[in-house]
C-alpha atoms as a PDB file:
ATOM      1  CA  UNK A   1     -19.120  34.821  15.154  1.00  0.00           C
ATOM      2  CA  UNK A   2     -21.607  36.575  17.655  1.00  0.00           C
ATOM      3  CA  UNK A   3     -20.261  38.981  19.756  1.00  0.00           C
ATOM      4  CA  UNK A   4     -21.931  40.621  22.742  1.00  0.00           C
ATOM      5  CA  UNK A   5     -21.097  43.918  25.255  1.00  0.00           C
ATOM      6  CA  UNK A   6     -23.194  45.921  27.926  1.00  0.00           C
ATOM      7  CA  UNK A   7     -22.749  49.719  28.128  1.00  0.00           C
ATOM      8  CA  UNK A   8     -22.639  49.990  31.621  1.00  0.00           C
ATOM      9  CA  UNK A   9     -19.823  52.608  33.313  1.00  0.00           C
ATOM     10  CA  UNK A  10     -18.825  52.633  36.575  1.00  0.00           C
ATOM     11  CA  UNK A  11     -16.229  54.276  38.987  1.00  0.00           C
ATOM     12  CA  UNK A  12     -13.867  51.925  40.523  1.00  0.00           C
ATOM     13  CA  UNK A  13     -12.890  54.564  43.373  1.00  0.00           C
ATOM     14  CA  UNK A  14     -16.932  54.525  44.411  1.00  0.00           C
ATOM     15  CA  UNK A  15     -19.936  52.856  44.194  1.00  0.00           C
ATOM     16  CA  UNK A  16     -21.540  55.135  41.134  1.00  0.00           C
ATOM     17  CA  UNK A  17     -22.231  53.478  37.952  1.00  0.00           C
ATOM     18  CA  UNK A  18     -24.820  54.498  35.079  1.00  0.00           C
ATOM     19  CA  UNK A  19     -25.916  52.483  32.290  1.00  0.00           C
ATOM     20  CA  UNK A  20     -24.404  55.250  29.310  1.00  0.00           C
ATOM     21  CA  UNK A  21     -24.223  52.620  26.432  1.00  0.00           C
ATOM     22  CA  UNK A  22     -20.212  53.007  26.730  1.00  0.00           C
ATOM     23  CA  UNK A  23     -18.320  51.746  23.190  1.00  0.00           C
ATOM     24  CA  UNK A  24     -16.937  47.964  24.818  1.00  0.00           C
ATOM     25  CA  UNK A  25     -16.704  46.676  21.374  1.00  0.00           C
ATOM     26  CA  UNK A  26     -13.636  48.125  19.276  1.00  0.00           C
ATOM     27  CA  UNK A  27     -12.328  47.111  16.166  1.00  0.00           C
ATOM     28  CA  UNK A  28      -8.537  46.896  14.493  1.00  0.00           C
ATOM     29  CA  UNK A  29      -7.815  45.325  11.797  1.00  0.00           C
ATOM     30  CA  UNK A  30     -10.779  42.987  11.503  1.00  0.00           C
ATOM     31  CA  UNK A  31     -10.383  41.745  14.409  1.00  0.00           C
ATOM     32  CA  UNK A  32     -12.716  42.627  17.317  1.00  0.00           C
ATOM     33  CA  UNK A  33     -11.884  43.463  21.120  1.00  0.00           C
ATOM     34  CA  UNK A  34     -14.249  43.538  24.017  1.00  0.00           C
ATOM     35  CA  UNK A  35     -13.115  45.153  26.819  1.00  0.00           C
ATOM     36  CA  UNK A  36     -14.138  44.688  30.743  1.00  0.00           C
ATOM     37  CA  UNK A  37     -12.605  46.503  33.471  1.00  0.00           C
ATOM     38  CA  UNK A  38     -11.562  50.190  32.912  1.00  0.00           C
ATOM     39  CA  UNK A  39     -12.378  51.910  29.824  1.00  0.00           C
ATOM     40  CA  UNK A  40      -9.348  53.667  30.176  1.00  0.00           C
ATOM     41  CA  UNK A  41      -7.152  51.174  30.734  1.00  0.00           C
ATOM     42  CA  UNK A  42      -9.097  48.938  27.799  1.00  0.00           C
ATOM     43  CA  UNK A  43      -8.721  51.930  25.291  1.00  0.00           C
ATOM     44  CA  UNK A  44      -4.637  52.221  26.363  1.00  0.00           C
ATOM     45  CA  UNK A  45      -3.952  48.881  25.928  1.00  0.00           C
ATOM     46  CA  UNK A  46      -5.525  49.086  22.194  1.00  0.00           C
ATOM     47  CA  UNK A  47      -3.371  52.135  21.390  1.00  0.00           C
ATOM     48  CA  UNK A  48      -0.125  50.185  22.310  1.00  0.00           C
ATOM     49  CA  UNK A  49      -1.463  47.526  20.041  1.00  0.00           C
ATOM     50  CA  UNK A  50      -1.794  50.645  17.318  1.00  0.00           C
ATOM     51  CA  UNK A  51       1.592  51.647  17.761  1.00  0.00           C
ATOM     52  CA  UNK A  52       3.480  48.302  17.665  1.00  0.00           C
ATOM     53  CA  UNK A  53       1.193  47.613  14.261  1.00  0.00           C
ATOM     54  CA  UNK A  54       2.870  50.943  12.925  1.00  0.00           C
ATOM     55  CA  UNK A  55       6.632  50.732  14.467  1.00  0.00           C
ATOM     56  CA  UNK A  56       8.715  51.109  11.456  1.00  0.00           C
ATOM     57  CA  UNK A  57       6.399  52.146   8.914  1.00  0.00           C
ATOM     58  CA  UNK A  58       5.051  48.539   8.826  1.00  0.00           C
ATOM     59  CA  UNK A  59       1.911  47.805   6.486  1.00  0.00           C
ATOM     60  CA  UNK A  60       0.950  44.315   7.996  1.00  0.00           C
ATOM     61  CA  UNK A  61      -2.168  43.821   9.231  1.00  0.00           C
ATOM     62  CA  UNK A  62      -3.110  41.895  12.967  1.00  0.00           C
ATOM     63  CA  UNK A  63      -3.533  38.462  11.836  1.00  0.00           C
ATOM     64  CA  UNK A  64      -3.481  34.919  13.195  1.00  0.00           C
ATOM     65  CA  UNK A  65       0.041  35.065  13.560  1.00  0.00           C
ATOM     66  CA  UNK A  66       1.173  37.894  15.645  1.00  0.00           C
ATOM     67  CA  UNK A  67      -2.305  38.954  17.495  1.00  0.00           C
ATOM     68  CA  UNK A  68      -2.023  37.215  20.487  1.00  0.00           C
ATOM     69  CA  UNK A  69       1.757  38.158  21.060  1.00  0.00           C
ATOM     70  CA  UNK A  70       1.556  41.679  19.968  1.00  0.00           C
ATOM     71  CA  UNK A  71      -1.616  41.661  22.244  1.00  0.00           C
ATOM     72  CA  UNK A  72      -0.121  40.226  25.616  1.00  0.00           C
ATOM     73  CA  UNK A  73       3.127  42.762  25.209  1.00  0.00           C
ATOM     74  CA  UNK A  74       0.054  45.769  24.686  1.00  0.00           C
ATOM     75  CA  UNK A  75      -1.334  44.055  27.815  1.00  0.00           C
ATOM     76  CA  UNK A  76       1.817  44.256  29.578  1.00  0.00           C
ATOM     77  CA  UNK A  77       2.905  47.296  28.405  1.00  0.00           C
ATOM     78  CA  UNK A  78      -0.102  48.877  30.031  1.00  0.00           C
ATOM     79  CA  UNK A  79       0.090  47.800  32.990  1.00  0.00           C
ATOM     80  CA  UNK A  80       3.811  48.708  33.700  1.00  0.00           C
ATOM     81  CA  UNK A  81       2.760  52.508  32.362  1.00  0.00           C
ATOM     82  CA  UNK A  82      -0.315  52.014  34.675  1.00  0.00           C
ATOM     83  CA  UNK A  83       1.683  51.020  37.683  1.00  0.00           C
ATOM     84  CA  UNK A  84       4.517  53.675  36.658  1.00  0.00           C
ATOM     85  CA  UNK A  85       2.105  56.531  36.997  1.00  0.00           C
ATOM     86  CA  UNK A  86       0.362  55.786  40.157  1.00  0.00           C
ATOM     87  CA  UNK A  87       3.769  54.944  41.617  1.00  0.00           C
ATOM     88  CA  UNK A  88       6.851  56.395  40.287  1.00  0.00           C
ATOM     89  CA  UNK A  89       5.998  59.667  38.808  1.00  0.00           C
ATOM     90  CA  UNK A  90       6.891  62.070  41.978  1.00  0.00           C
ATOM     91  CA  UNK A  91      10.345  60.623  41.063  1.00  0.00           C
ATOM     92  CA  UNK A  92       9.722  61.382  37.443  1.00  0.00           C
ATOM     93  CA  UNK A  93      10.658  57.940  36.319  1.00  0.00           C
ATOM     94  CA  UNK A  94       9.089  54.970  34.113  1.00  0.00           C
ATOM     95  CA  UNK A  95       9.559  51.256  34.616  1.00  0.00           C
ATOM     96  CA  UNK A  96      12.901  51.040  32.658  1.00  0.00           C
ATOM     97  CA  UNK A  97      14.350  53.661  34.685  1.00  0.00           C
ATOM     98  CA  UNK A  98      13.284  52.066  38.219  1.00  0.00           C
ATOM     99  CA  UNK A  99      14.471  48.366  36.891  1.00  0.00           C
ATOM    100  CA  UNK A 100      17.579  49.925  35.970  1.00  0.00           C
ATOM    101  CA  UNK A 101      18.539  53.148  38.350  1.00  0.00           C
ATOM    102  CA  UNK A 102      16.080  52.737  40.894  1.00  0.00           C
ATOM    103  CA  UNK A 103      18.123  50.854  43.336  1.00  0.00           C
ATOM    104  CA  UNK A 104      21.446  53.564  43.399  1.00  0.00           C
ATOM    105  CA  UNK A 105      19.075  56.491  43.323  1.00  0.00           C
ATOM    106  CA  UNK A 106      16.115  55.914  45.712  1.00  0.00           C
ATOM    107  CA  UNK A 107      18.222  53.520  48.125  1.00  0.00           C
ATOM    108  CA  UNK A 108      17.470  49.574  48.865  1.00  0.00           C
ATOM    109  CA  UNK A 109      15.265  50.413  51.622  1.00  0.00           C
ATOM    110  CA  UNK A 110      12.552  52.973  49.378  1.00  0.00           C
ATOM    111  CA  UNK A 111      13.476  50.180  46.352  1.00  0.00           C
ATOM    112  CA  UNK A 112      11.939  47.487  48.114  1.00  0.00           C
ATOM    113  CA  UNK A 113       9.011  49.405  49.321  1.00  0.00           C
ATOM    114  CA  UNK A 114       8.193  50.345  45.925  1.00  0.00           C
ATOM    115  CA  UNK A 115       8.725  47.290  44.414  1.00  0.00           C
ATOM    116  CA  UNK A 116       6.117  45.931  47.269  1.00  0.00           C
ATOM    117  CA  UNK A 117       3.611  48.229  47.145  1.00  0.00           C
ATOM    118  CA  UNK A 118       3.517  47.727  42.975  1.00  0.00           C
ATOM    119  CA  UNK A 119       3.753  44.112  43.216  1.00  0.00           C
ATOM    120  CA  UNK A 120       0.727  44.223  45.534  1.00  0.00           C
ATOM    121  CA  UNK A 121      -1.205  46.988  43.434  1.00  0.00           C
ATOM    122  CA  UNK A 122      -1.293  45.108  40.209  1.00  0.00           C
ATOM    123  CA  UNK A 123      -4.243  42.832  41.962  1.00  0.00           C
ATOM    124  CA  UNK A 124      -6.151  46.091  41.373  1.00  0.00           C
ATOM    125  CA  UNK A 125      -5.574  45.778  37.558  1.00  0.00           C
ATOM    126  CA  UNK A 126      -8.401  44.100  36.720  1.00  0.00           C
ATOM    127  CA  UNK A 127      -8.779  44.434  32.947  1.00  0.00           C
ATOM    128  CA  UNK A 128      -9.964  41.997  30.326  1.00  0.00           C
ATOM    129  CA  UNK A 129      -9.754  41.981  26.678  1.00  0.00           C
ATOM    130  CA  UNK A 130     -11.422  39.555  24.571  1.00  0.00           C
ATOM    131  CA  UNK A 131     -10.610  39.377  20.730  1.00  0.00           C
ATOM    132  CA  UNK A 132     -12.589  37.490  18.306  1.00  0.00           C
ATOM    133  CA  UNK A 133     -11.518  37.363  14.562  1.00  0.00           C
ATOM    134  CA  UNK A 134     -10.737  34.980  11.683  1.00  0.00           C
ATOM    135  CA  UNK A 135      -7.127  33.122  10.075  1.00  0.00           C
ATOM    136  CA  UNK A 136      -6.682  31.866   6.983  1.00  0.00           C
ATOM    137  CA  UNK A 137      -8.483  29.321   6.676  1.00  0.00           C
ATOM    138  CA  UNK A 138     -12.406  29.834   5.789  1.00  0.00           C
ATOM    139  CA  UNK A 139     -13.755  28.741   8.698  1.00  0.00           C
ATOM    140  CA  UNK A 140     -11.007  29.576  11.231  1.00  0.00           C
ATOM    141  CA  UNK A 141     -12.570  31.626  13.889  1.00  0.00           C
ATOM    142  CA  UNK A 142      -9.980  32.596  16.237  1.00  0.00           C
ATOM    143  CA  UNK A 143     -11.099  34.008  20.099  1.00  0.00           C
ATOM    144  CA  UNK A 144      -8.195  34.544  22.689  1.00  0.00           C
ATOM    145  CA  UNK A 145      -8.916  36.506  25.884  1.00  0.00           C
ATOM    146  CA  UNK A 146      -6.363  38.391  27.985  1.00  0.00           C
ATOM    147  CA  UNK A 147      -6.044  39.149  31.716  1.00  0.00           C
ATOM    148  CA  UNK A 148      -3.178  39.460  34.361  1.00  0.00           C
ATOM    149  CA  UNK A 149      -2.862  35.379  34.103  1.00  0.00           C
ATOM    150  CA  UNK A 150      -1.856  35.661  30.521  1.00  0.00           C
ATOM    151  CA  UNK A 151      -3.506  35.131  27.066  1.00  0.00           C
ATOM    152  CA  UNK A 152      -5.793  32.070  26.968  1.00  0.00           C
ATOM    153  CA  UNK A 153      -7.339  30.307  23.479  1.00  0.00           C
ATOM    154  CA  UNK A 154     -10.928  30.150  23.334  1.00  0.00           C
ATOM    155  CA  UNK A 155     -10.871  29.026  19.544  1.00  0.00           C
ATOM    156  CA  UNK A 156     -11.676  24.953  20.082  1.00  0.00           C
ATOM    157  CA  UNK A 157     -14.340  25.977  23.158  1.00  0.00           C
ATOM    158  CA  UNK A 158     -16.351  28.083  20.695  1.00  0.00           C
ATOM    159  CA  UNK A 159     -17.203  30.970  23.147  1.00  0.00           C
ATOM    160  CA  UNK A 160     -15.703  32.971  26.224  1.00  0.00           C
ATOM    161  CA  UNK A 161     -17.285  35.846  28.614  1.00  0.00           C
ATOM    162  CA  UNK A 162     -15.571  37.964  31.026  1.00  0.00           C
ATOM    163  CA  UNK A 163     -16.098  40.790  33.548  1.00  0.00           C
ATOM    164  CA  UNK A 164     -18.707  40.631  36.339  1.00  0.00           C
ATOM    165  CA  UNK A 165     -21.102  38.947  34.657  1.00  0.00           C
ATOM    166  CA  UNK A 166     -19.179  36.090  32.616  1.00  0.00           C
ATOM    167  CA  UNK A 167     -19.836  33.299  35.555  1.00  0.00           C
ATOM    168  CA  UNK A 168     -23.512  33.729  34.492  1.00  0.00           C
ATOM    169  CA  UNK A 169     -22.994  34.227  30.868  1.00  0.00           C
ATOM    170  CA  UNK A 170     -20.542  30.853  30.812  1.00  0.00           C
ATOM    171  CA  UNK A 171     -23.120  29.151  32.918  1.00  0.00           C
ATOM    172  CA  UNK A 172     -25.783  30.058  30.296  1.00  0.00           C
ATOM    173  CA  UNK A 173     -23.427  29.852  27.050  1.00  0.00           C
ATOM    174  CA  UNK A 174     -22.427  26.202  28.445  1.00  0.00           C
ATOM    175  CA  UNK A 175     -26.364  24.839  28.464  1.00  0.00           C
ATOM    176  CA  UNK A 176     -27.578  26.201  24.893  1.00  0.00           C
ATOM    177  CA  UNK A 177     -24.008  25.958  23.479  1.00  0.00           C
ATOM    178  CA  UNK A 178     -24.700  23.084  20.327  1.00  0.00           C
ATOM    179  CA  UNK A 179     -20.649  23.043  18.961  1.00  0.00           C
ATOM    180  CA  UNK A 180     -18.533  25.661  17.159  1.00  0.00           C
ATOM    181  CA  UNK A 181     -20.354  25.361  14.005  1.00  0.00           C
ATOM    182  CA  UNK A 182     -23.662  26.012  15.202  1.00  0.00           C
ATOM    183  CA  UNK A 183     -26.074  27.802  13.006  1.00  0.00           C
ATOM    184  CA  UNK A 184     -25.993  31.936  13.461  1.00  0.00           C
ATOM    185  CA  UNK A 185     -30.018  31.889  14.233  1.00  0.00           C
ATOM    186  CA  UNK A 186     -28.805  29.919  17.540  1.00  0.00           C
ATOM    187  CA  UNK A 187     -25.856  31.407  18.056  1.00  0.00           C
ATOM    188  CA  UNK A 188     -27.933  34.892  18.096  1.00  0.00           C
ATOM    189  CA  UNK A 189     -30.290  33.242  20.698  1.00  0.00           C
ATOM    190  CA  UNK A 190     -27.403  31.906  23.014  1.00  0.00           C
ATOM    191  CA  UNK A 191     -25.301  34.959  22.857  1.00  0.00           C
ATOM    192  CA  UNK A 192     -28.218  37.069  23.825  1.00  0.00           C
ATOM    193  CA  UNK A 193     -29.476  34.658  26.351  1.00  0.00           C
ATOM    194  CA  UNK A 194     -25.769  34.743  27.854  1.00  0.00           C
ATOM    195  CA  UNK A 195     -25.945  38.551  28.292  1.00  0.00           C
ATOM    196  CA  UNK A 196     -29.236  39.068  29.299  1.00  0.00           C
ATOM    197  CA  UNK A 197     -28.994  36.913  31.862  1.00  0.00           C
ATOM    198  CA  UNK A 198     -25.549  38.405  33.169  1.00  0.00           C
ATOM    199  CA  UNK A 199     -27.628  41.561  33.898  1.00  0.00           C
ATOM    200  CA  UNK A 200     -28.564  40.011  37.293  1.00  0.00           C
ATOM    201  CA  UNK A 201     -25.162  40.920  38.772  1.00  0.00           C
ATOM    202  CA  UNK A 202     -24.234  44.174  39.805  1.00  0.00           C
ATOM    203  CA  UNK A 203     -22.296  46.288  37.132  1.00  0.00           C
ATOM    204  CA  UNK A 204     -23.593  44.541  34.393  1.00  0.00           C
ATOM    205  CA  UNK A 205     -26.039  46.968  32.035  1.00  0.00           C
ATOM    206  CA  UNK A 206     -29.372  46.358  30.411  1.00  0.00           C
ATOM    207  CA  UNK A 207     -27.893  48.392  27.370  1.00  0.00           C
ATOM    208  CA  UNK A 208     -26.991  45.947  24.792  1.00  0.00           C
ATOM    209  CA  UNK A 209     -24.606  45.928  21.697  1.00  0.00           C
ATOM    210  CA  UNK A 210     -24.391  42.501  19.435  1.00  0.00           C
ATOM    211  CA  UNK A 211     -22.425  42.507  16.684  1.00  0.00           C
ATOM    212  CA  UNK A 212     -22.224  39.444  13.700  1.00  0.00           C
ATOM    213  CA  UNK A 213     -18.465  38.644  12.340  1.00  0.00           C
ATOM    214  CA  UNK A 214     -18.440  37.459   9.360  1.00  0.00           C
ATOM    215  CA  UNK A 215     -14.978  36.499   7.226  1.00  0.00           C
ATOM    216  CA  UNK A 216     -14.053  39.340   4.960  1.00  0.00           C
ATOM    217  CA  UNK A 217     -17.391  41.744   5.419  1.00  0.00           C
ATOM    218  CA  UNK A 218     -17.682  44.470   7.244  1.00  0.00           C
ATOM    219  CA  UNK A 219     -18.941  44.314  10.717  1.00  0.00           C
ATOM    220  CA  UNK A 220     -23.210  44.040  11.001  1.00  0.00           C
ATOM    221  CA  UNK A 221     -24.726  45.235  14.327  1.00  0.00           C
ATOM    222  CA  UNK A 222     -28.155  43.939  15.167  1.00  0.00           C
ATOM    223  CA  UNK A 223     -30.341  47.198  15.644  1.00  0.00           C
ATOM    224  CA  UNK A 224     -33.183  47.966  18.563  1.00  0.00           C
ATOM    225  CA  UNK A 225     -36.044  46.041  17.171  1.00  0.00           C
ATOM    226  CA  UNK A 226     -33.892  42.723  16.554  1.00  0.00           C
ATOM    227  CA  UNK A 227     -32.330  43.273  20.047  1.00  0.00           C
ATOM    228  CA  UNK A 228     -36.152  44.017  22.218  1.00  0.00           C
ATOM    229  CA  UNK A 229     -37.148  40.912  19.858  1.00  0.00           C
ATOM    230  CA  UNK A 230     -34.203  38.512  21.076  1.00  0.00           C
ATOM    231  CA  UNK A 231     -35.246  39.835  24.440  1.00  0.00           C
ATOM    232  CA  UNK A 232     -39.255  39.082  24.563  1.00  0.00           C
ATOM    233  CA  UNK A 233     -37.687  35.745  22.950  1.00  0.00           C
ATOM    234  CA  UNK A 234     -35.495  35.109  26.309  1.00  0.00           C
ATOM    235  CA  UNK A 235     -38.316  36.270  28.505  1.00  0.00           C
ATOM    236  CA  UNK A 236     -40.204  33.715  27.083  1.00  0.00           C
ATOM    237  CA  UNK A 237     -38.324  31.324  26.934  1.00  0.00           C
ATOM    238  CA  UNK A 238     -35.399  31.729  28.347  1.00  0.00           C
ATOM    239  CA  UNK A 239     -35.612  33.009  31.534  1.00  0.00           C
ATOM    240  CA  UNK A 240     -35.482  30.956  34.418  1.00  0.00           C
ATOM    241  CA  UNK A 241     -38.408  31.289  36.336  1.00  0.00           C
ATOM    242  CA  UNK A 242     -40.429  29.751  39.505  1.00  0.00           C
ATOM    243  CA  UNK A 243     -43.129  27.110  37.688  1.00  0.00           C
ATOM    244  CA  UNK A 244     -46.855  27.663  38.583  1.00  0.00           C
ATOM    245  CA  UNK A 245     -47.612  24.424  39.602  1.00  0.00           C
ATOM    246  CA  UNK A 246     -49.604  22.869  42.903  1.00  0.00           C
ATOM    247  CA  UNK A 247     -47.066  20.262  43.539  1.00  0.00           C
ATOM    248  CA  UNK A 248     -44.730  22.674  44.850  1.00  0.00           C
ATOM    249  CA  UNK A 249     -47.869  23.938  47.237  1.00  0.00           C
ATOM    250  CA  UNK A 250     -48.414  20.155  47.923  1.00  0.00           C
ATOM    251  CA  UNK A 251     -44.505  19.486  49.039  1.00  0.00           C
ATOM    252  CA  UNK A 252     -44.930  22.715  51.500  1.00  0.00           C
ATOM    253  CA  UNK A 253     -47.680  21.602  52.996  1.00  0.00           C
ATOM    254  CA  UNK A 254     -46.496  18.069  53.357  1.00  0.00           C
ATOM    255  CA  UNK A 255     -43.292  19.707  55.167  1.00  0.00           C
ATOM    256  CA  UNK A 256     -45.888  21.869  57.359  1.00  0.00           C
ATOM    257  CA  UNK A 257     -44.464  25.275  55.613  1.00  0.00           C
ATOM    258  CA  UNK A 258     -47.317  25.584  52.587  1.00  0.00           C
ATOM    259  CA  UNK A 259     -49.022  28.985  52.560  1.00  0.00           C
ATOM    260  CA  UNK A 260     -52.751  29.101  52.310  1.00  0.00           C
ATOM    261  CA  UNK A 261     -54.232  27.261  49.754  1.00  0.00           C
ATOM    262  CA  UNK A 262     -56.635  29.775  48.307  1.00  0.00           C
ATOM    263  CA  UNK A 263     -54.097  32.092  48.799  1.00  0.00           C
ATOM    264  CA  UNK A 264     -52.087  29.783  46.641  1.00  0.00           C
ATOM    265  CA  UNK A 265     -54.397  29.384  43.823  1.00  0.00           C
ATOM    266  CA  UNK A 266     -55.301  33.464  43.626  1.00  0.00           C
ATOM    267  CA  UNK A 267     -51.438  33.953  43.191  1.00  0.00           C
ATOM    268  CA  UNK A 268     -51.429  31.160  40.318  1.00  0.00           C
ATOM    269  CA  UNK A 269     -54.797  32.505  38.771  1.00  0.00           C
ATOM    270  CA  UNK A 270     -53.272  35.769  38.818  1.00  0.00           C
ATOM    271  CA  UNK A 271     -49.805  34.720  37.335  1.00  0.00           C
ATOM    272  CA  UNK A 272     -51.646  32.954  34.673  1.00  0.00           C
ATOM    273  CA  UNK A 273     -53.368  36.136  33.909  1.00  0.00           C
ATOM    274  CA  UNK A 274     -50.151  38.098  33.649  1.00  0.00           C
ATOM    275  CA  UNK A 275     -48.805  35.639  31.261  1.00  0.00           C
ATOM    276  CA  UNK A 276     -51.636  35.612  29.165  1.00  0.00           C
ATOM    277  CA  UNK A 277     -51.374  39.560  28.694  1.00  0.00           C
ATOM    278  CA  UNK A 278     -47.625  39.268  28.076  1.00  0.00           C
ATOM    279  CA  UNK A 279     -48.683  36.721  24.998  1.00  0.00           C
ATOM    280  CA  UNK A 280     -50.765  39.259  24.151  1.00  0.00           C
ATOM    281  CA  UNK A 281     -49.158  42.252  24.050  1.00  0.00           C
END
């Protein structure tokens, strides 16, 4: 399995963001979580999942079986804390406590306006987690992906993307995407592809982790050569771009909105140029 994060930060409460190569990619028990949203909030959610895998001493390990539960009460877990602190602690109370007491202590009327506001505030809990890892089975690649609708299965599909980017990246991912068993060499290039071309929307970084899953080995990232490589490969290839050709200057023209024709050709003998340096560089 190929798995793929940017490192870009930014502040929900503004519009600041930096490109800081920020850790999206964790790892627990062989099993690999990308998180989109708040780092915060991503990092919380994977200590709950810590702490339920050690409640009572336990020595299991996350596998096929219990992931996706033990994920979505992590997930939910979270976001009760989450709401709890924003909303409850000037009456120095958690979720439990307000389910339970809330009512006879605050009164109906300030129960019902919490209850509100928190119901309405959980729209602003916008955090993803995707985990990617294997079952039993040698080939059984296992992806699930988590957000306030629930846990989804993305094993059968093959791939999954999320944050502000993952309309692009599943637009991408869907064209080059050849079947779960694909080779790695194409996986590598889709992957890539998928995230470089998510950089076009705002929040999503140039700085680039990939990291190759393979059944019972240890986690291989690619390095900065193989990553500017896959890169120059997509810019080459890849990239969707405006062709050079005098058709298009033909169709303006015949719709009486064509630019100057030797106008035209400079701009084509000039991109020509600039491709021919790129080839050559």
């Amino acid at each position: 399995m190929v798995c793929a994060a940017d490192g870009m930060l930014s502040d929900p409460n503004s519009a600041v963001s930096g490109d800081v190569g920020a850790s999206k990619m964790l790892f627990l028990d062989n099993w690999a979580f990308i998180l989109s949203g708040t780092l915060s909030n991503g990092d919380l959610i994977l200590e709950e999942l810590r702490l339920m895998a050690l409640a009572g001493n336990r020595k299991a390990k996350l596998g096929r079986e219990n992931v996706r539960h033990m994920l979505a009460r992590a997930y939910r877990t979270q976001l009760s804390n989450w709401l709890a602190e924003r909303w409850l602690s000037q009456y120095n109370m958690d979720i439990d406590e307000f389910k339970k007491k809330g009512r006879a202590y605050l009164g109906e009327q300030i129960f019902s306006e919490l209850s509100r506001s928190m119901e309405q505030d959980a729209a602003n809990f916008n955090e993803t987690v995707i985990v990617a890892g294997w079952g039993a089975a040698p080939h059984a690649a296992n992806i699930f992906r988590i957000d306030r609708a629930g846990v989804a299965s993305h094993t059968l599909d093959g791939f999954v993307a999320a944050g502000s980017g993952g309309t692009v990246a599943m637009s991408m991912l869907m064209q080059l995407w050849r079947g779960r068993h694909m080779i790695t060499e194409d996986a590598l290039y889709a992957v890539a592809s998928a995230k470089f071309a998510a950089e076009s929307c705002m929040g999503v970084g140039e700085a680039t982790t990939i990291c190759l899953l393979q059944k019972g080995k240890r986690p291989v990232f690619l390095q900065p050569p193989q990553l500017d490589e896959l890169r120059r490969l997509w810019k080459r290839y890849g990239q969707p771009k405006i062709p050079n050709v005098l058709s298009l200057h033909r169709i303006a023209q015949e719709i009486g909105a064509g630019t100057n024709v030797g106008a035209t050709r400079e701009f084509f003998r000039a991109a020509r140029a600039a491709r021919r340096t790129e080839r050559n560089s």
